[in-house]
C-alpha atoms as a PDB file:
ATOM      1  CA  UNK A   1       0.000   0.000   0.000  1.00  0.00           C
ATOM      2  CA  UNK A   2       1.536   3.622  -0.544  1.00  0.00           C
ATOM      3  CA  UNK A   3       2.446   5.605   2.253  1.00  0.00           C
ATOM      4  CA  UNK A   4      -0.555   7.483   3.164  1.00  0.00           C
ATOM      5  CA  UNK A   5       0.093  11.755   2.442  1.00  0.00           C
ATOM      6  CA  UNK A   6       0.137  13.520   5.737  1.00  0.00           C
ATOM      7  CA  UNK A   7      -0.443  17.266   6.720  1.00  0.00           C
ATOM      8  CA  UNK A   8       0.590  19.418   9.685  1.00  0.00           C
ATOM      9  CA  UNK A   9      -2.491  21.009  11.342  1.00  0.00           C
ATOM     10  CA  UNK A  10      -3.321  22.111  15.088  1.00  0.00           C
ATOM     11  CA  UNK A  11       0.328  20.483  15.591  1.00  0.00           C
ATOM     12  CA  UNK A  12      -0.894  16.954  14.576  1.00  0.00           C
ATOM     13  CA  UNK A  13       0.399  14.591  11.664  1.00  0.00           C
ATOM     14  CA  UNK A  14      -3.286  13.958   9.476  1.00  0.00           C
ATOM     15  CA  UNK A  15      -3.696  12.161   6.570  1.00  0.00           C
ATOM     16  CA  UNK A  16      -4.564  14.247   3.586  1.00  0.00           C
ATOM     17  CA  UNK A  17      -6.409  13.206   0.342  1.00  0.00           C
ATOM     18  CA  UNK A  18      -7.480  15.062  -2.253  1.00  0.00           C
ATOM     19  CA  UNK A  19      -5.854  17.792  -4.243  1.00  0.00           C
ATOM     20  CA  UNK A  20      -5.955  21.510  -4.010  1.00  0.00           C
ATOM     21  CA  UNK A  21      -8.309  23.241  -2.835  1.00  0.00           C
ATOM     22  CA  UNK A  22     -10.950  20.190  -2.198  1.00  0.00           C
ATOM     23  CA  UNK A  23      -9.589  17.449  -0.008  1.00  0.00           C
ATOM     24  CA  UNK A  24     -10.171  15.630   3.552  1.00  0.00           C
ATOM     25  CA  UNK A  25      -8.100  15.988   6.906  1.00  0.00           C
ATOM     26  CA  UNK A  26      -8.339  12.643   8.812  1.00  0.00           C
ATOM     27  CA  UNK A  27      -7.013  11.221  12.251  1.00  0.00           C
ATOM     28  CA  UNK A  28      -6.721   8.019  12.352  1.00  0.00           C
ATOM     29  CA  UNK A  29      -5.036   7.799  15.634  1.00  0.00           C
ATOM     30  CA  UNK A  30      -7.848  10.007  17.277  1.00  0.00           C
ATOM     31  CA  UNK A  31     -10.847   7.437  16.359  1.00  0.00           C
ATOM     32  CA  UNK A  32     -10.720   7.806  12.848  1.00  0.00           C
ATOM     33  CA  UNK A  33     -12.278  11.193  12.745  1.00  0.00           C
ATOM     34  CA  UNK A  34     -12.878  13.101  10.159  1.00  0.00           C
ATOM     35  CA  UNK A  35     -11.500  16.601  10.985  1.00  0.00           C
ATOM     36  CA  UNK A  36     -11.538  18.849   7.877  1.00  0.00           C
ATOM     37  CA  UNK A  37     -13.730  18.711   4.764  1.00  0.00           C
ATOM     38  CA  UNK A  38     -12.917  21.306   2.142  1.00  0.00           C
ATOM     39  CA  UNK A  39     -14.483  21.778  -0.681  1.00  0.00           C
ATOM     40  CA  UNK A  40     -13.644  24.160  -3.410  1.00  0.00           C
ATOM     41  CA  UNK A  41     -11.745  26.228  -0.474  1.00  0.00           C
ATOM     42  CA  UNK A  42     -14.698  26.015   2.007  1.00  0.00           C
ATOM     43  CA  UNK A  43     -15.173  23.940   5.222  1.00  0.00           C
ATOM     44  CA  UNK A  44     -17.759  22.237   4.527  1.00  0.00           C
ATOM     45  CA  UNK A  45     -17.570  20.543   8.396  1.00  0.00           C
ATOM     46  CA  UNK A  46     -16.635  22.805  11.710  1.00  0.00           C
ATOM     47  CA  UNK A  47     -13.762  22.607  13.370  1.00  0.00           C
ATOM     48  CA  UNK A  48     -13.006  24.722  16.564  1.00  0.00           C
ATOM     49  CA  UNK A  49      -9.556  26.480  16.359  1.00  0.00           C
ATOM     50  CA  UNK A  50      -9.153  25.839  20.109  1.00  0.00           C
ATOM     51  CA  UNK A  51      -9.263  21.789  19.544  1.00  0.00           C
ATOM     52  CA  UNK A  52      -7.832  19.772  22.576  1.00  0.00           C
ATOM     53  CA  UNK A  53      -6.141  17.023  21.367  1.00  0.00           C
ATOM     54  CA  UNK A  54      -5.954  15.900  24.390  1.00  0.00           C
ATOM     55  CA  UNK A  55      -9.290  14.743  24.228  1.00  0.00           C
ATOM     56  CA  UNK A  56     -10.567  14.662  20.603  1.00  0.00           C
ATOM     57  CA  UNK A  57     -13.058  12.445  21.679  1.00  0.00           C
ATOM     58  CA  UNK A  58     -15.086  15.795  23.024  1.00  0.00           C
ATOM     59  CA  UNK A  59     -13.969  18.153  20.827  1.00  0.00           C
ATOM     60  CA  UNK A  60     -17.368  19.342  18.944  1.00  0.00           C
ATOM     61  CA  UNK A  61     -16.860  18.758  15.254  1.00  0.00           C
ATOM     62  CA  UNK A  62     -16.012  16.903  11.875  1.00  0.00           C
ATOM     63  CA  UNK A  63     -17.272  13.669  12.198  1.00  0.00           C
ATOM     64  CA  UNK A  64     -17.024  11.618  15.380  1.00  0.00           C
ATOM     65  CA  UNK A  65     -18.100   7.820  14.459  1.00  0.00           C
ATOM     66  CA  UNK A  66     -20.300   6.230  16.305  1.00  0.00           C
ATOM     67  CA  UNK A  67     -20.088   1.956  17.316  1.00  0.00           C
ATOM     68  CA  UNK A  68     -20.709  -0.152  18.159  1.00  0.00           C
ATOM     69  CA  UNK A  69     -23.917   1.316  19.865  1.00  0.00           C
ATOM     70  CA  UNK A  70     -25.169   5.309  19.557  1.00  0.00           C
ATOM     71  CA  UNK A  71     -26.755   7.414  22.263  1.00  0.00           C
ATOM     72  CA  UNK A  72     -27.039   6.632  25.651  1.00  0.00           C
ATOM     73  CA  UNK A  73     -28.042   2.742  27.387  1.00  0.00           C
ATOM     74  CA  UNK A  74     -29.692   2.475  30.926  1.00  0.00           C
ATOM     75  CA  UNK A  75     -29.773  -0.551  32.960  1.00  0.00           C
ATOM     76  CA  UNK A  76     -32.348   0.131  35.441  1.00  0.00           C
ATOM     77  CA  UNK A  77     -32.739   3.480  34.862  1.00  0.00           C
ATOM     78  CA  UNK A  78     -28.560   3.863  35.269  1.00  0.00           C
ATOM     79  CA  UNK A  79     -26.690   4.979  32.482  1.00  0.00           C
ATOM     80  CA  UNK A  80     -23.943   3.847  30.560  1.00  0.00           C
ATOM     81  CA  UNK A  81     -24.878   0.379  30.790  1.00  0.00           C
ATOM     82  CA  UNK A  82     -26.031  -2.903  28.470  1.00  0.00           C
ATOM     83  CA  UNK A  83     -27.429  -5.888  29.168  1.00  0.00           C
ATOM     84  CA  UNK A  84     -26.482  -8.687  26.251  1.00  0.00           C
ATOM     85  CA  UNK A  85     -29.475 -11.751  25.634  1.00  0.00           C
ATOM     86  CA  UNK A  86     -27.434 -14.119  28.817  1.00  0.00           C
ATOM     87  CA  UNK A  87     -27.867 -11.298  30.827  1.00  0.00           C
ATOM     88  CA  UNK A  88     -25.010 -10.008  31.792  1.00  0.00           C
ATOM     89  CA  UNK A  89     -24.279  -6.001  32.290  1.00  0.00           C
ATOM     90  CA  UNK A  90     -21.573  -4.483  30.761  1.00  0.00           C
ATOM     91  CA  UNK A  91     -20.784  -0.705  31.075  1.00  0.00           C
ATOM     92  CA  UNK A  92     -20.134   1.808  27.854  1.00  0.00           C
ATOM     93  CA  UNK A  93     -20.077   5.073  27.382  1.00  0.00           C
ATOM     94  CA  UNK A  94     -22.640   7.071  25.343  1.00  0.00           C
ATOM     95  CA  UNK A  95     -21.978   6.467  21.367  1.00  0.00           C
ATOM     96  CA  UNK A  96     -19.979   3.794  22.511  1.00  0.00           C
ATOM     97  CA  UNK A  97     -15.609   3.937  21.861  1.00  0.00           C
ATOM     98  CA  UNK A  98     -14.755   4.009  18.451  1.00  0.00           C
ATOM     99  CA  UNK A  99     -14.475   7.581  18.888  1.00  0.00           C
ATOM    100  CA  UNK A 100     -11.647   7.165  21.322  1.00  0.00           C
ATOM    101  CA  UNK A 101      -9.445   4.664  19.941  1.00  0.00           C
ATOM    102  CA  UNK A 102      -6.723   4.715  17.354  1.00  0.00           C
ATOM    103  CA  UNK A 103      -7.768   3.009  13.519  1.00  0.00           C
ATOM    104  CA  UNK A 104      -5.498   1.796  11.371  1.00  0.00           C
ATOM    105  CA  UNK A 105      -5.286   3.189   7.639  1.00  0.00           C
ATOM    106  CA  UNK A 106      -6.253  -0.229   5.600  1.00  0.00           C
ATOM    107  CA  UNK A 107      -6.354   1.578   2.339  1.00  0.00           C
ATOM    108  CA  UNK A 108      -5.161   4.498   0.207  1.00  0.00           C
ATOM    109  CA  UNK A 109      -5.278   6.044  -2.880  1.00  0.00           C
ATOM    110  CA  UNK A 110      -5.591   9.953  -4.056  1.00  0.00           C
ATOM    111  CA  UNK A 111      -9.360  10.215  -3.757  1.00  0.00           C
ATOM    112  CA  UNK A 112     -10.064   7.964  -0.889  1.00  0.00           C
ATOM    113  CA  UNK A 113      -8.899   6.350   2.213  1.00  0.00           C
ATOM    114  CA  UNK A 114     -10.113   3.140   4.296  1.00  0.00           C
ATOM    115  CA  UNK A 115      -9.743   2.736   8.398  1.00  0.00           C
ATOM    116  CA  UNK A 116     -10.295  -0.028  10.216  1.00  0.00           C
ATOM    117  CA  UNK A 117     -10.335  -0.708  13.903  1.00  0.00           C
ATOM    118  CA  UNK A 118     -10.287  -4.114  15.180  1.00  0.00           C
ATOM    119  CA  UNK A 119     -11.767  -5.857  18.544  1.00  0.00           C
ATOM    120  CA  UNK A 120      -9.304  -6.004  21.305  1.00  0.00           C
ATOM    121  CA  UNK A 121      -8.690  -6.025  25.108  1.00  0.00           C
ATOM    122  CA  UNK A 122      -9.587  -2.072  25.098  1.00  0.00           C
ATOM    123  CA  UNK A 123     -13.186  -2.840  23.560  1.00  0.00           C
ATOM    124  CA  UNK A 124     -13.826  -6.205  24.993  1.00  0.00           C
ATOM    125  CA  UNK A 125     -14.858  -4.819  28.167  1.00  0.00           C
ATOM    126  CA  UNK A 126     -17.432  -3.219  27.242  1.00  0.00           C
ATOM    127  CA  UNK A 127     -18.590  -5.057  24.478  1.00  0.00           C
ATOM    128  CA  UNK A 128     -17.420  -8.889  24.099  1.00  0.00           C
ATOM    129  CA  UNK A 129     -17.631  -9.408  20.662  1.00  0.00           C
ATOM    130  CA  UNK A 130     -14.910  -9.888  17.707  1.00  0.00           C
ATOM    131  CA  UNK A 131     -15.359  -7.443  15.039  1.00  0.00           C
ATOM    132  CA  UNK A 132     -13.684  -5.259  12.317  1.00  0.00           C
ATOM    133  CA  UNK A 133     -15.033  -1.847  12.055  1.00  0.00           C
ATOM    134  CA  UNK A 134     -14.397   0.239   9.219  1.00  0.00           C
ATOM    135  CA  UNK A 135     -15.074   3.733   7.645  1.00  0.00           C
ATOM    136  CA  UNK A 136     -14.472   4.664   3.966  1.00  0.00           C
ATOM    137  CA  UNK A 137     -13.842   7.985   2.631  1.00  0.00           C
ATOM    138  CA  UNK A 138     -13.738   8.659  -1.457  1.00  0.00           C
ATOM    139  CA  UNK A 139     -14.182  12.534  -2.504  1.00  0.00           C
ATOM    140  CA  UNK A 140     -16.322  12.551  -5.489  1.00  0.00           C
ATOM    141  CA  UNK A 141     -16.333  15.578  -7.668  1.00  0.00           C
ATOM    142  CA  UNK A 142     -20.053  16.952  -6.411  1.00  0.00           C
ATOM    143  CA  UNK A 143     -19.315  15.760  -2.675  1.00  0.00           C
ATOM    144  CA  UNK A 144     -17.953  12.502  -0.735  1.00  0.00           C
ATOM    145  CA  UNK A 145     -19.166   9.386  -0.266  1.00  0.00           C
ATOM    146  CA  UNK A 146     -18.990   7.413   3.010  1.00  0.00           C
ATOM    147  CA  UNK A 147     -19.272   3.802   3.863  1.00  0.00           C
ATOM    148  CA  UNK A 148     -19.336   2.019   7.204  1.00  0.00           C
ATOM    149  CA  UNK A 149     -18.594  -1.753   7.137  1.00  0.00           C
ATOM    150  CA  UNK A 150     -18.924  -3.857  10.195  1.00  0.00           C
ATOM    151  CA  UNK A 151     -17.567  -7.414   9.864  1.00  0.00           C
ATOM    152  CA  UNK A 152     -18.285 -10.098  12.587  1.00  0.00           C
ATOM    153  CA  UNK A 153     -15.003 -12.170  13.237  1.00  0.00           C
ATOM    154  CA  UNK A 154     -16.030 -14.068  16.203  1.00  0.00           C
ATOM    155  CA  UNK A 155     -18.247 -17.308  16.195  1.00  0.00           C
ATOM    156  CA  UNK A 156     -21.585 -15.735  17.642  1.00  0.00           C
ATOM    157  CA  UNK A 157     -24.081 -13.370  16.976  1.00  0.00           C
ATOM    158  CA  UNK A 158     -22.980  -9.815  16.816  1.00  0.00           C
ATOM    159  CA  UNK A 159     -25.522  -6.893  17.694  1.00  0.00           C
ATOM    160  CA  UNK A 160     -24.957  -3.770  16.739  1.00  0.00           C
ATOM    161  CA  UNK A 161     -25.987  -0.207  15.533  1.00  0.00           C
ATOM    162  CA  UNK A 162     -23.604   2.325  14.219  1.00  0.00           C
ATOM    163  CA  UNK A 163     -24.012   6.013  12.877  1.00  0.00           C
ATOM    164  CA  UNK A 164     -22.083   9.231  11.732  1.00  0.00           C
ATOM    165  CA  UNK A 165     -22.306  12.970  14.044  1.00  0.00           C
ATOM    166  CA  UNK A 166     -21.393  15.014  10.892  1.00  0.00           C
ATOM    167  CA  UNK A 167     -20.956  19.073  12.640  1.00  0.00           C
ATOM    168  CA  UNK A 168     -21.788  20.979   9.818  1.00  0.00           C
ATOM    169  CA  UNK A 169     -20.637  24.444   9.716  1.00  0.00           C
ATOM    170  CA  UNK A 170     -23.246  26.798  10.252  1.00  0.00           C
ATOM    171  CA  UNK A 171     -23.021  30.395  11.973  1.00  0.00           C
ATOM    172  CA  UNK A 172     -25.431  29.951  14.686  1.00  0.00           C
ATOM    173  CA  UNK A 173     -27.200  33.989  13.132  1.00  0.00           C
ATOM    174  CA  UNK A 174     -28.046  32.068  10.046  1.00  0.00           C
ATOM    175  CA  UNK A 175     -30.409  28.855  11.054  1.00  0.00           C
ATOM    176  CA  UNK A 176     -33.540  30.910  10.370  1.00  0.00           C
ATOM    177  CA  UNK A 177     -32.464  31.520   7.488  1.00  0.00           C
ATOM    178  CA  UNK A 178     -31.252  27.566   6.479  1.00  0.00           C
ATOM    179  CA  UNK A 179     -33.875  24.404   5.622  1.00  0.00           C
ATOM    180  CA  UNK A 180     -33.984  20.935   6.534  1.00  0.00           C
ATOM    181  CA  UNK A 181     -36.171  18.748   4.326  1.00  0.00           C
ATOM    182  CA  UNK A 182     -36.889  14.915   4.780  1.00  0.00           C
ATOM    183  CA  UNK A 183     -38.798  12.322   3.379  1.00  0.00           C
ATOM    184  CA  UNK A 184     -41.277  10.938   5.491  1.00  0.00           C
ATOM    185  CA  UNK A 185     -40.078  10.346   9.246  1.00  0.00           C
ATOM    186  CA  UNK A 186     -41.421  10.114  12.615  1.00  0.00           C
ATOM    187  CA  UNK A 187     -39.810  12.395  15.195  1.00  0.00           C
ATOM    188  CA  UNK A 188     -39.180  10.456  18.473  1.00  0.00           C
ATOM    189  CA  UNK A 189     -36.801  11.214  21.550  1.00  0.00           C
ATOM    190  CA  UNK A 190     -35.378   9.526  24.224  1.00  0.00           C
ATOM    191  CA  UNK A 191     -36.680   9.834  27.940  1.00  0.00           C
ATOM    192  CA  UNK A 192     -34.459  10.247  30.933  1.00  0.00           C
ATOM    193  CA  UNK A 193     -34.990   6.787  31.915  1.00  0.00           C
ATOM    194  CA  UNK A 194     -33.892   5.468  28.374  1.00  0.00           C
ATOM    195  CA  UNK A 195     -37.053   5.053  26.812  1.00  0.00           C
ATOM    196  CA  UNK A 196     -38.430   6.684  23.598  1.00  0.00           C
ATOM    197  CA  UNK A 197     -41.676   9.295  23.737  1.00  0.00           C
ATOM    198  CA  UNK A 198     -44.726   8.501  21.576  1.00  0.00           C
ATOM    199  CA  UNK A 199     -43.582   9.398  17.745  1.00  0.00           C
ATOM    200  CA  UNK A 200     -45.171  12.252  16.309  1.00  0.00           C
ATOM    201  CA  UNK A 201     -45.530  12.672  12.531  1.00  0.00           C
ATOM    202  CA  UNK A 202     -42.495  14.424  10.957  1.00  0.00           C
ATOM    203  CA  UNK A 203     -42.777  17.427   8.632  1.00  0.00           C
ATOM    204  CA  UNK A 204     -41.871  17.534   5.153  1.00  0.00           C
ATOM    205  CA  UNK A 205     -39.621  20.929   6.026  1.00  0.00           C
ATOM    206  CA  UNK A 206     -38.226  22.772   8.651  1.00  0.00           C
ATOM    207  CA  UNK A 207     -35.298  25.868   9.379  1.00  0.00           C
ATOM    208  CA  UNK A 208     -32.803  24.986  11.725  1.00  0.00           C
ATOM    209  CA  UNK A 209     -34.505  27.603  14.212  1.00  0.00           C
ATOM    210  CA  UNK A 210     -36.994  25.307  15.112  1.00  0.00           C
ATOM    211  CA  UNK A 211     -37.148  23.898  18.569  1.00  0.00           C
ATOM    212  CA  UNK A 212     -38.222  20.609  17.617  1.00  0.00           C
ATOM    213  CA  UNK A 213     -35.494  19.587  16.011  1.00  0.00           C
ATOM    214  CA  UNK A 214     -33.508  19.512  18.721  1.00  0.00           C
ATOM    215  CA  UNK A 215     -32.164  15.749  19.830  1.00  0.00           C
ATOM    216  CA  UNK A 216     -34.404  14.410  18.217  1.00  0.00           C
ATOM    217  CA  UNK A 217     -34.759  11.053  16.151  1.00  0.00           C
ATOM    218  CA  UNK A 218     -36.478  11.460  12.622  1.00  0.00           C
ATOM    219  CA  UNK A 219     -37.084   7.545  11.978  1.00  0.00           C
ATOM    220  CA  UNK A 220     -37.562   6.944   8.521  1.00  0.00           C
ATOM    221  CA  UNK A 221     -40.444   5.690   7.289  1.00  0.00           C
ATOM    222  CA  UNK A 222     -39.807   6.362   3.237  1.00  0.00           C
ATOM    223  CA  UNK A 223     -37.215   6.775   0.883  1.00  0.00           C
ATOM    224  CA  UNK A 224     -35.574   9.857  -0.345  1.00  0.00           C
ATOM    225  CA  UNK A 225     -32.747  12.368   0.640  1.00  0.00           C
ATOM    226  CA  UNK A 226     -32.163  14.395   3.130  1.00  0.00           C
ATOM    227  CA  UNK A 227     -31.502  18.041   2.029  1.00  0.00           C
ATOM    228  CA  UNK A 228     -29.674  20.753   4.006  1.00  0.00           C
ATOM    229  CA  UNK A 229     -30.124  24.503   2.405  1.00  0.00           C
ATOM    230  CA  UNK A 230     -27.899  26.996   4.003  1.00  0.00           C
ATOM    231  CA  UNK A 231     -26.835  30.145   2.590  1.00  0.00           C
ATOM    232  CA  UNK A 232     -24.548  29.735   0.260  1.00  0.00           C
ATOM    233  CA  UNK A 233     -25.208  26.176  -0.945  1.00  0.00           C
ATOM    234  CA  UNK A 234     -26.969  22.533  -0.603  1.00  0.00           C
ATOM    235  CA  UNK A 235     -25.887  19.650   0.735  1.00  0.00           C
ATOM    236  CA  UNK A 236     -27.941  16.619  -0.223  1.00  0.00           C
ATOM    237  CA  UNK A 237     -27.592  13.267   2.343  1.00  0.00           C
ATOM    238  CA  UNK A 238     -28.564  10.621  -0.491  1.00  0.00           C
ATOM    239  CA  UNK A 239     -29.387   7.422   1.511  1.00  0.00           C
ATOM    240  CA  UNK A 240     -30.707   5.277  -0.605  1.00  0.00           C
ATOM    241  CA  UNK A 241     -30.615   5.253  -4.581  1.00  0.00           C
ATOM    242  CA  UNK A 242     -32.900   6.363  -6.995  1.00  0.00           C
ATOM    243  CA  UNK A 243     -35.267   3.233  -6.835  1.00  0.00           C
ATOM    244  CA  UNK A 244     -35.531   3.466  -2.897  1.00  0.00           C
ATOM    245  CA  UNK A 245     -33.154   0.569  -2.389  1.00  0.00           C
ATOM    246  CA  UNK A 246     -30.084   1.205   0.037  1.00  0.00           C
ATOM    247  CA  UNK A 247     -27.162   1.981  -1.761  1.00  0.00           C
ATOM    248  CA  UNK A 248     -25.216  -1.410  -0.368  1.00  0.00           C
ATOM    249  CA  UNK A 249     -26.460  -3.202   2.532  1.00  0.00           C
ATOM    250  CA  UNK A 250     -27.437  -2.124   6.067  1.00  0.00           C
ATOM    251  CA  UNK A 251     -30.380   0.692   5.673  1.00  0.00           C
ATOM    252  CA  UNK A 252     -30.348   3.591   7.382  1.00  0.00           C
ATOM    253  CA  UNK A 253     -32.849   3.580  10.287  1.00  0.00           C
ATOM    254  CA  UNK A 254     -33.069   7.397  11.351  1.00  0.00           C
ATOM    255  CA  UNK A 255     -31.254  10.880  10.601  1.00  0.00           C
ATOM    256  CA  UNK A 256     -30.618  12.549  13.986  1.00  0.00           C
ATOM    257  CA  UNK A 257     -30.662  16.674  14.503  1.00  0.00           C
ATOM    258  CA  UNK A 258     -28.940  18.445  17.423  1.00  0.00           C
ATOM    259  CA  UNK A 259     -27.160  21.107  18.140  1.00  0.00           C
ATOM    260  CA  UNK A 260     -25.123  22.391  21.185  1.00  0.00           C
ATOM    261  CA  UNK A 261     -26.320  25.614  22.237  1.00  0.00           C
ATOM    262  CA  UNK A 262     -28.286  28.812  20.966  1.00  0.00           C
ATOM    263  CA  UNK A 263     -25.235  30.403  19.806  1.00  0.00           C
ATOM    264  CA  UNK A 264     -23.212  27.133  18.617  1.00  0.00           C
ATOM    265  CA  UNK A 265     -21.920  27.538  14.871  1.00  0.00           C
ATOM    266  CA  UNK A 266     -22.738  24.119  13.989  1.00  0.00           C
ATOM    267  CA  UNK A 267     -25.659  22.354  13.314  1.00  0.00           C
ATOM    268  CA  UNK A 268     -25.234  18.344  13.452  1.00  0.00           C
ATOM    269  CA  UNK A 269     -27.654  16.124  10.696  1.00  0.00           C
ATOM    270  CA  UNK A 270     -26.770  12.075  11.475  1.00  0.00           C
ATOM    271  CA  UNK A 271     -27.771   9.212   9.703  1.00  0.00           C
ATOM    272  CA  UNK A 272     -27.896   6.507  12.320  1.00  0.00           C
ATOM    273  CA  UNK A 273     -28.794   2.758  11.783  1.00  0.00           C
ATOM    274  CA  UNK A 274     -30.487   2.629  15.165  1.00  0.00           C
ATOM    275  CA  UNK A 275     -31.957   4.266  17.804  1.00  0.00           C
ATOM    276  CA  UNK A 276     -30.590   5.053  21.691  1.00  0.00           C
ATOM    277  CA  UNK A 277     -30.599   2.261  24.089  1.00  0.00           C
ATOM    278  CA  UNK A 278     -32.299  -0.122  20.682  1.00  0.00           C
ATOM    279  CA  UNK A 279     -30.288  -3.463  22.628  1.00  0.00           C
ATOM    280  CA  UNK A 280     -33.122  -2.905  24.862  1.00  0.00           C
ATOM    281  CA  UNK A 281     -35.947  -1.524  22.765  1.00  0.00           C
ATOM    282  CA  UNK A 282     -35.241  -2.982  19.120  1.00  0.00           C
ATOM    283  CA  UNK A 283     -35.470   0.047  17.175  1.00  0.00           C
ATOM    284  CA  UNK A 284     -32.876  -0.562  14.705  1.00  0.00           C
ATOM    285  CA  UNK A 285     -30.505  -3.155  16.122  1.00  0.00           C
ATOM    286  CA  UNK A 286     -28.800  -4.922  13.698  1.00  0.00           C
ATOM    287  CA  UNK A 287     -27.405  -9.019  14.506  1.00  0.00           C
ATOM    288  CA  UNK A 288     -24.394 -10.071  11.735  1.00  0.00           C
ATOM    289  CA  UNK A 289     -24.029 -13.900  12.021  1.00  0.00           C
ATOM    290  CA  UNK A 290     -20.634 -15.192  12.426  1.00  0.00           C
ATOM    291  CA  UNK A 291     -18.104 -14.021   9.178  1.00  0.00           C
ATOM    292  CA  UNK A 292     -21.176 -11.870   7.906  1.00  0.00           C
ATOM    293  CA  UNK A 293     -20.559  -8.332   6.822  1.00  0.00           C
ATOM    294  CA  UNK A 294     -22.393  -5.402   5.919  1.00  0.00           C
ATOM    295  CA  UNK A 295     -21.975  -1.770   4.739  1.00  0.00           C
ATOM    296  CA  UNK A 296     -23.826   1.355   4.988  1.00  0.00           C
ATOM    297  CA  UNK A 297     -23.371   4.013   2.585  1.00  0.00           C
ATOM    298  CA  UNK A 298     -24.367   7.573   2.459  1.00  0.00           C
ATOM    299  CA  UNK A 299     -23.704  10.350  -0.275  1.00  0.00           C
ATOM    300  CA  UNK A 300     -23.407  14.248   0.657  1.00  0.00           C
ATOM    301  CA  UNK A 301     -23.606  15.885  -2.332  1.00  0.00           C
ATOM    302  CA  UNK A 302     -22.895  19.780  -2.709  1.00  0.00           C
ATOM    303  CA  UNK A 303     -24.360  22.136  -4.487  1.00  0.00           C
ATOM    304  CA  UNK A 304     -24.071  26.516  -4.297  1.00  0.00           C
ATOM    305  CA  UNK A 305     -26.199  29.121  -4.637  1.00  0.00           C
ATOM    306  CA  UNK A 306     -29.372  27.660  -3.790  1.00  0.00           C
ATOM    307  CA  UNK A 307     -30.942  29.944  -0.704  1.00  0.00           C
ATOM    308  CA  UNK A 308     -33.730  31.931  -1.643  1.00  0.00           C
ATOM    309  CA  UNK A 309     -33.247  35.708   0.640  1.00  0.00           C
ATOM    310  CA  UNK A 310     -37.127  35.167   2.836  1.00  0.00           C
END
């Protein structure tokens, strides 16, 4: 494999690809996160200048991934716990750890790179399985694709639920003035004890002003993408292909919306394959049989000049 191409930034060694003015900044060693995405000169992701490396696992931005579970898990009403089908409790942290351990580049080329992290004493702890986890990253000319694979390399059952926390960058003075538009959802949260509230029908659109898009769970209930307009341009989450069928495997299960505070200058859209706590509830947990493997693939495409002044 050739040498991956690395860049100096915020005093860390990340691996670059791409060319110009439109490329990726990636840390492998920092949970394979996505840190920059530039496209035609613009950040297309946020990134706070005042990053601590120190704990990139908090830092708020690029694109933290999320396994082997997402959200939070109660045991009893405590958090940060599972219980597996024998019974047995087993502590993790919310969005599980893949965002705090080092991956491995497994593949690169000029347009794309693959990392992988593998099951070991650091994740059997919290969750006993064997696994490979990976994330691919290919810049297309109109956007990037990304793929997660999850590959089950023990002998039993593996359950599972992964997802993406893409920050977008968004000056918090311009969410009234930026859509969100969905196919047909349901918007659920999660209750303090772990649960999910009743689901209430999902609109068609919404601006990022709106309260009820905050933490909450827009589960899917049709095809079609998922379209951010802010000023200045599109960005189109294509989920599934043109004839509603997922793009390769695993389907997504819900697109998550948060942000951090009133005057936060991101705004966070998350295609998820499951729902908080769903090793409990069901809502999207996934089983891979011994030596199966599947992907999920999403498609932000980019686009400019698209906000109407209203």
């Amino acid at each position: 494999m050739t040498q991956a191409t690395t860049e100096r930034f915020q005093g860390q060694h990340l691996v670059r690809i791409g060319e110009g003015d439109s490329y990726l900044l990636l840390a492998p060693e920092h949970g394979g996160r996505l840190v920059r995405w530039v496209h035609r000169g613009e950040d297309i992701l946020y990134w706070p200048d005042d990053a601590d490396w120190a704990r990139v696992a908090k830092v708020r931005g690029g694109n933290p991934l999320l396994f082997p579970f997402i959200g939070r898990h109660f045991v009893d009403g405590a958090p940060g716990k599972w219980r597996d089908p024998a019974g047995a409790v087993h502590e993790l942290g919310q969005h599980g750890f893949a965002r705090d351990l080092p991956f491995t580049v497994s593949a690169f080329s000029d347009v794309a790179v693959c990392m992988t992290l593998a099951s070991s004493a650091a994740t059997r702890e919290g969750y006993p399985y064997d696994f490979a986890f990976s994330v691919r990253y290919q810049l297309l000319a109109d956007g990037l694709e990304v793929a997660l694979q999850t590959r089950n390399t023990g002998d039993r059952p593996l359950p599972y639920y992964a997802g993406h926390h893409f920050y977008f960058a968004l000056p918090h003075l311009q969410r009234a003035a930026s859509e969100l538009s969905m196919p047909a959802a349901e918007r659920v949260r999660q209750s303090p004890d772990g649960g999910l509230t009743k689901p209430e029908a999902g609109d068609g659109e919404y601006r990022l002003n709106d309260g009820r898009l905050q933490d909450t769970f827009h589960v899917l209930r049709a095809p079609g993408p998922v379209s951010l307009a802010l000023p200045g341009r599109s960005i189109r989450l294509a989920l599934d292909d043109a004839d509603g069928e997922d793009l390769h495997g695993a389907r997504w299960h819900a697109v998550t919306t948060w942000t951090e505070r009133d005057d936060s200058d991101f705004y966070c859209v998350e295609p998820w394959l499951g729902l908080p706590n769903a090793i409990h509830h069901g809502q999207g947990l996934r089983w891979l049989a011994a030596g199966q493997e599947e992907s999920a693939v999403c498609r932000l495409l980019l686009a400019g000049d698209v906000i109407r002044n209203s």
